[in-house]
Every structure is written in C-alpha cells, then in structure tokens.
Protein backbone atom coordinates (compact mmCIF):
# COMPACT_ATOMS: atom_id res chain seq x y z
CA UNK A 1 94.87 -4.24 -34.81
CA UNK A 2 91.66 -4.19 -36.51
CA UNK A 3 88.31 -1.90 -34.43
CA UNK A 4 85.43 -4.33 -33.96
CA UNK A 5 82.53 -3.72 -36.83
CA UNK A 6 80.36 -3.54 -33.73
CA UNK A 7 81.68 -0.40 -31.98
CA UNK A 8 82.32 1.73 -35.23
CA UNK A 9 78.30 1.53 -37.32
CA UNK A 10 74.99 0.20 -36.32
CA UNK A 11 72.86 -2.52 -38.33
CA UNK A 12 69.32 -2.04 -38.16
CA UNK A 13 68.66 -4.87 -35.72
CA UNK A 14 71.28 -3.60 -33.08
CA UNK A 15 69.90 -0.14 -33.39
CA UNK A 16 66.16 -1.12 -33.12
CA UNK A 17 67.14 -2.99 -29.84
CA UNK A 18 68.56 -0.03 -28.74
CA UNK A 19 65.63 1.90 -29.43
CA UNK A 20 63.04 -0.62 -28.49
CA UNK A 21 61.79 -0.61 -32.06
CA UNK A 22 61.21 -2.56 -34.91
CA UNK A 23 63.82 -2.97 -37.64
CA UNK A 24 61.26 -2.23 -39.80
CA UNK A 25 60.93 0.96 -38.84
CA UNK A 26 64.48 1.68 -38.77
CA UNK A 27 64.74 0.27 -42.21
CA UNK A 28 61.63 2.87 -43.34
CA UNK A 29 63.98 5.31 -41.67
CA UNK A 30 66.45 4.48 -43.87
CA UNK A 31 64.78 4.32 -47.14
CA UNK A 32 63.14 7.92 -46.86
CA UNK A 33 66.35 9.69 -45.74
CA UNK A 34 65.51 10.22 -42.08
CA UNK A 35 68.16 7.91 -41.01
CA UNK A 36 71.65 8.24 -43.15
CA UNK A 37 73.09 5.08 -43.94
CA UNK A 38 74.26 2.81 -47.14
CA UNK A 39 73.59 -0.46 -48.24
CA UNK A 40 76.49 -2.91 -48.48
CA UNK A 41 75.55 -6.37 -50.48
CA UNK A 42 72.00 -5.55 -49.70
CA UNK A 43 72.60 -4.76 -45.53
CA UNK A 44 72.05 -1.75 -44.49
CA UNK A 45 75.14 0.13 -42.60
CA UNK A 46 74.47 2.84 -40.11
CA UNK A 47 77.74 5.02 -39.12
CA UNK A 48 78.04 4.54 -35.28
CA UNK A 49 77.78 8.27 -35.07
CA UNK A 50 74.80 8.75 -37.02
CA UNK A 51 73.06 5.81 -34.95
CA UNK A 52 74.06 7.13 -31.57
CA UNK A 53 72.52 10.94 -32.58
CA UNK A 54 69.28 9.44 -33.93
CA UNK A 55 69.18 7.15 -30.59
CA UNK A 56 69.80 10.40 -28.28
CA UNK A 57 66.77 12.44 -30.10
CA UNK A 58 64.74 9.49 -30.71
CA UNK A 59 64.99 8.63 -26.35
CA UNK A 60 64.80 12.53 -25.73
CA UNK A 61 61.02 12.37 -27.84
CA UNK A 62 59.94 9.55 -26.09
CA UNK A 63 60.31 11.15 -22.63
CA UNK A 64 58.93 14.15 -23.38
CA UNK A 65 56.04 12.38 -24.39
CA UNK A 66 56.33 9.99 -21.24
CA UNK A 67 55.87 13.28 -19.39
CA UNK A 68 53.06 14.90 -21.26
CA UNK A 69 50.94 12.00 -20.81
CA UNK A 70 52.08 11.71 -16.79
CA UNK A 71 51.02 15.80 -16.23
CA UNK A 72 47.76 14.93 -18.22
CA UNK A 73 46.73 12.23 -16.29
C-alpha cells in the first residue's frame, strides 16, 4: 500500500497555510536556500521533515516576538 503524497513532503501552499504565510514567501525561501526542497516538473517539493522543522522554528519566532511586543506594551 502506497503512503499518501500528503503526509510524507509539503508543497508550498500547504506549508504557507500552516504557517499563515504567503506562498510567496515560502517559494523566496526556497529559491535562496533557506528552505531545502527540489523542483519536480516545475513544483516545488518540500520533504515533510524539512517542512515540519522550518514550521516549529518559524512558530517558536513568532511567539517570541508575540511576547516582546506584550512586555513592551
């Protein structure tokens, strides 16, 4: 039995939903190296594990900054 493409890599639509930003962005991600995926006939593939350990620092940034801007006001 075959794994579902959708639990084993990330697109950059799924993972921008995730994040709560554009695919754009992910896509810049992408292009400069931040983000390690391949293109496969011109889509861009994200390996699930690479997508969930962006996603954990990328939601661990954003409340940190959440906080500092709670403590400063």
């Amino acid at each position: 039995m075959s794994e579902d493409i959708t639990t084993t890599v990330w697109t950059p639509r799924t993972l921008a939903e995730a994040a709560d930003v554009t695919t754009s962005y992910i896509r810049l991600l992408l292009s400069t190296n931040k983000l390690r995926g391949q293109k496969m006939g011109g889509v861009w593939i994200i390996p699930y594990e690479e997508g969930q350990r962006w996603l954990d620092e990328h939601t661990a940034q954003s409340k940190s900054k959440d906080a500092a801007l709670t403590t400063e006001a």
